[in-house]
Protein backbone atom coordinates (compact mmCIF):
# COMPACT_ATOMS: atom_id res chain seq x y z
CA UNK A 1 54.18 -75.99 -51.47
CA UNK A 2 53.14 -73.54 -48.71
CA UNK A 3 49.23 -71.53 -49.29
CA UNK A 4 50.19 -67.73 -49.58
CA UNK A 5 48.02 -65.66 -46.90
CA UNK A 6 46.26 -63.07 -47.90
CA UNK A 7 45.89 -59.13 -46.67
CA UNK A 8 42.13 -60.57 -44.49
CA UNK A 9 44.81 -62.49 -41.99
CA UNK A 10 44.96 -60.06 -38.88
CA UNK A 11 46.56 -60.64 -35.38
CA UNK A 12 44.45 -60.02 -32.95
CA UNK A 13 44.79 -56.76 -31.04
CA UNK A 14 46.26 -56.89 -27.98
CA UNK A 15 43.91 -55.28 -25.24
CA UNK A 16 44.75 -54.09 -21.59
CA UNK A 17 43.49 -55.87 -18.96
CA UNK A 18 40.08 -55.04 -17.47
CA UNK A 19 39.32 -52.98 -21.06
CA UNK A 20 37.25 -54.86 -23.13
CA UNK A 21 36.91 -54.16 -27.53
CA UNK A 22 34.54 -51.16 -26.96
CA UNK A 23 37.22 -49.62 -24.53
CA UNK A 24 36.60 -48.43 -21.30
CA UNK A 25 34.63 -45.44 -21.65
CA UNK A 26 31.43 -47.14 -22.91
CA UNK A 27 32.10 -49.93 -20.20
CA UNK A 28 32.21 -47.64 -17.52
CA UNK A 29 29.30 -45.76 -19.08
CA UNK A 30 27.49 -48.39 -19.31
CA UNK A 31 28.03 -49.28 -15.23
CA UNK A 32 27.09 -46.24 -14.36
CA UNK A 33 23.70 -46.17 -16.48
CA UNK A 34 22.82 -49.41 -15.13
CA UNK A 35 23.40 -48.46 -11.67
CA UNK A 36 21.68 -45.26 -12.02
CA UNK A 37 18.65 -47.00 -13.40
CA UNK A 38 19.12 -49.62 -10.56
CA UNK A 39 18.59 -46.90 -7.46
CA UNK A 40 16.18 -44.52 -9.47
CA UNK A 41 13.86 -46.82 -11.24
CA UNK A 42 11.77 -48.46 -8.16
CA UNK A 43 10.67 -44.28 -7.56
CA UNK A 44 9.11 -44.92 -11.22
CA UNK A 45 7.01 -47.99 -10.24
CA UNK A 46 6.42 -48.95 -13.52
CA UNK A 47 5.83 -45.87 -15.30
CA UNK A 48 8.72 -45.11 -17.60
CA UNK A 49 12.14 -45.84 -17.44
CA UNK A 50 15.25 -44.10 -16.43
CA UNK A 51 17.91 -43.28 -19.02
CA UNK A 52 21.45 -41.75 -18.72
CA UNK A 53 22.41 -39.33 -21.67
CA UNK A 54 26.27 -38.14 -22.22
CA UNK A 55 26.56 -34.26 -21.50
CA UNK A 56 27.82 -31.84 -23.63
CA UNK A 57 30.34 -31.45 -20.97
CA UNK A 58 31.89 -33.80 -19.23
CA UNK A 59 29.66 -35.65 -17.12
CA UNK A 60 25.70 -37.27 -17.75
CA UNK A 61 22.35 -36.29 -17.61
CA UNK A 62 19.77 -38.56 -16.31
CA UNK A 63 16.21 -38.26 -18.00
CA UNK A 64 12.76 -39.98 -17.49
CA UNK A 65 11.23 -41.43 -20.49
CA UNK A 66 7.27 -42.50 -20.74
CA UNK A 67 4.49 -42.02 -22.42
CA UNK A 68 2.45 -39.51 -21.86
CA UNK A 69 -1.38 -40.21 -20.62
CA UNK A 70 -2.97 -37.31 -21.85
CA UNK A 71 -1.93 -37.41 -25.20
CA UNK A 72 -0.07 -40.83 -25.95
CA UNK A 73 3.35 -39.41 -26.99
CA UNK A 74 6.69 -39.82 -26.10
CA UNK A 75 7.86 -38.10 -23.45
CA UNK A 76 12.01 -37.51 -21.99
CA UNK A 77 11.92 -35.25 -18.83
CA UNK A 78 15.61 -34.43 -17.84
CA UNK A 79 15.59 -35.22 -14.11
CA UNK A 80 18.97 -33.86 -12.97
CA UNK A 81 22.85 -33.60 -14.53
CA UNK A 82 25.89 -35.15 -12.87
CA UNK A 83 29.34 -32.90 -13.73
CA UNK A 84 32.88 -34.60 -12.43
CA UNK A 85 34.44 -32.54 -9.32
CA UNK A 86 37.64 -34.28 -8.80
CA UNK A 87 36.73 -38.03 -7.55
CA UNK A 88 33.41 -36.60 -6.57
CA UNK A 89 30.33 -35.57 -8.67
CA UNK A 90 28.34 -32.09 -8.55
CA UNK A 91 24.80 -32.32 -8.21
CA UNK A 92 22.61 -30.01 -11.26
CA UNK A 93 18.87 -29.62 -11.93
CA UNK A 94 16.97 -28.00 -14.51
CA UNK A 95 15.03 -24.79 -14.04
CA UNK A 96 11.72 -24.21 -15.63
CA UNK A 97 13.83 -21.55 -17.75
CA UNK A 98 15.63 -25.09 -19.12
CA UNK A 99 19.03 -24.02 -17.77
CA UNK A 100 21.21 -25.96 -15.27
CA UNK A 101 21.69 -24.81 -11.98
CA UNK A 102 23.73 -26.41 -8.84
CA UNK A 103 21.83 -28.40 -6.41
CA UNK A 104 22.07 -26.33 -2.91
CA UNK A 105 21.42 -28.91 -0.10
CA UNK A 106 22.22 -26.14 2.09
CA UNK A 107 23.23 -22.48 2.21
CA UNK A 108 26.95 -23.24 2.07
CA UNK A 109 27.19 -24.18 -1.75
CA UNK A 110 26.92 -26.57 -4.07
CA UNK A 111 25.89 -29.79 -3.38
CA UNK A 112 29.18 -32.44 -4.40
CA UNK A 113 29.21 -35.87 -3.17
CA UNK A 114 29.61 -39.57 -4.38
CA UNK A 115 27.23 -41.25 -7.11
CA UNK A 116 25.37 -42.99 -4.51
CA UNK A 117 25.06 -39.85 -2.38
CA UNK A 118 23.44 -38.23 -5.19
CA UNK A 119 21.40 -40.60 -6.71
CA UNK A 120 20.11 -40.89 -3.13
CA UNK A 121 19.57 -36.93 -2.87
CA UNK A 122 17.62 -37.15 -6.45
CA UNK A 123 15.66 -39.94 -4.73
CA UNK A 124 14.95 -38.21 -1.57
CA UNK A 125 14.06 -34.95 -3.68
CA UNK A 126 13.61 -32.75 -0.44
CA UNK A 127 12.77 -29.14 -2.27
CA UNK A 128 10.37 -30.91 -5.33
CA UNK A 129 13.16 -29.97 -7.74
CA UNK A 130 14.29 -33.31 -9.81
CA UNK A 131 10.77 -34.60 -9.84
CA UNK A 132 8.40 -31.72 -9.87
């Protein structure tokens, strides 16, 4: 006599290759975070950490978490915002209004380039505007 099988019994779900159960998103997401965190994080020497937010819009937003001295709360200072521009990223930082405006290296626009070139301009921080 043969045991019946219940409705628990599932085939495993096939998956592509290279996507893991969480799909791809949250692996590349997670990638980029820890990357980010990798370059930006040795600026912080030890105070705070480095965090990467999803945007409203497509893209991230990378903020600063730490506790502040003064007053011993929690603080999350949004350093600068990453939008897609074909294969390329756009480079954003935040006014003291709190709006986003596009990183101008130089006069002739907007500042686009690679992740690394931009986590290296948010490093470099030439004009005091990602970390005050």
């Amino acid at each position: 006599m043969r045991a019946r099988l219940t409705g628990t019994h599932r085939k495993p779900t096939p998956t592509r290759p290279g996507v893991g159960a969480r799909g791809g998103r949250e692996v590349m997401a997670d990638f980029t975070e820890a990357y980010v965190r990798r370059a930006l994080e040795p600026r912080l020497r030890g105070h705070g950490t480095i965090e990467v937010t999803k945007s409203r819009q497509a893209g991230f937003t990378i903020v600063h978490r730490y506790v502040s001295e003064w007053n011993g709360r929690p603080v999350a200072l949004p350093i600068a915002r990453l939008r897609p521009s074909g294969k390329m990223h756009q480079l954003y930082w935040r006014r003291a209004n709190g709006r986003w405006t596009p990183y101008e290296r130089n006069p002739q626009g907007a500042f686009v380039d690679s992740l690394d070139g931009c986590l290296k301009e948010i490093d470099a921080d030439r004009w005091g505007c990602f970390w005050g």
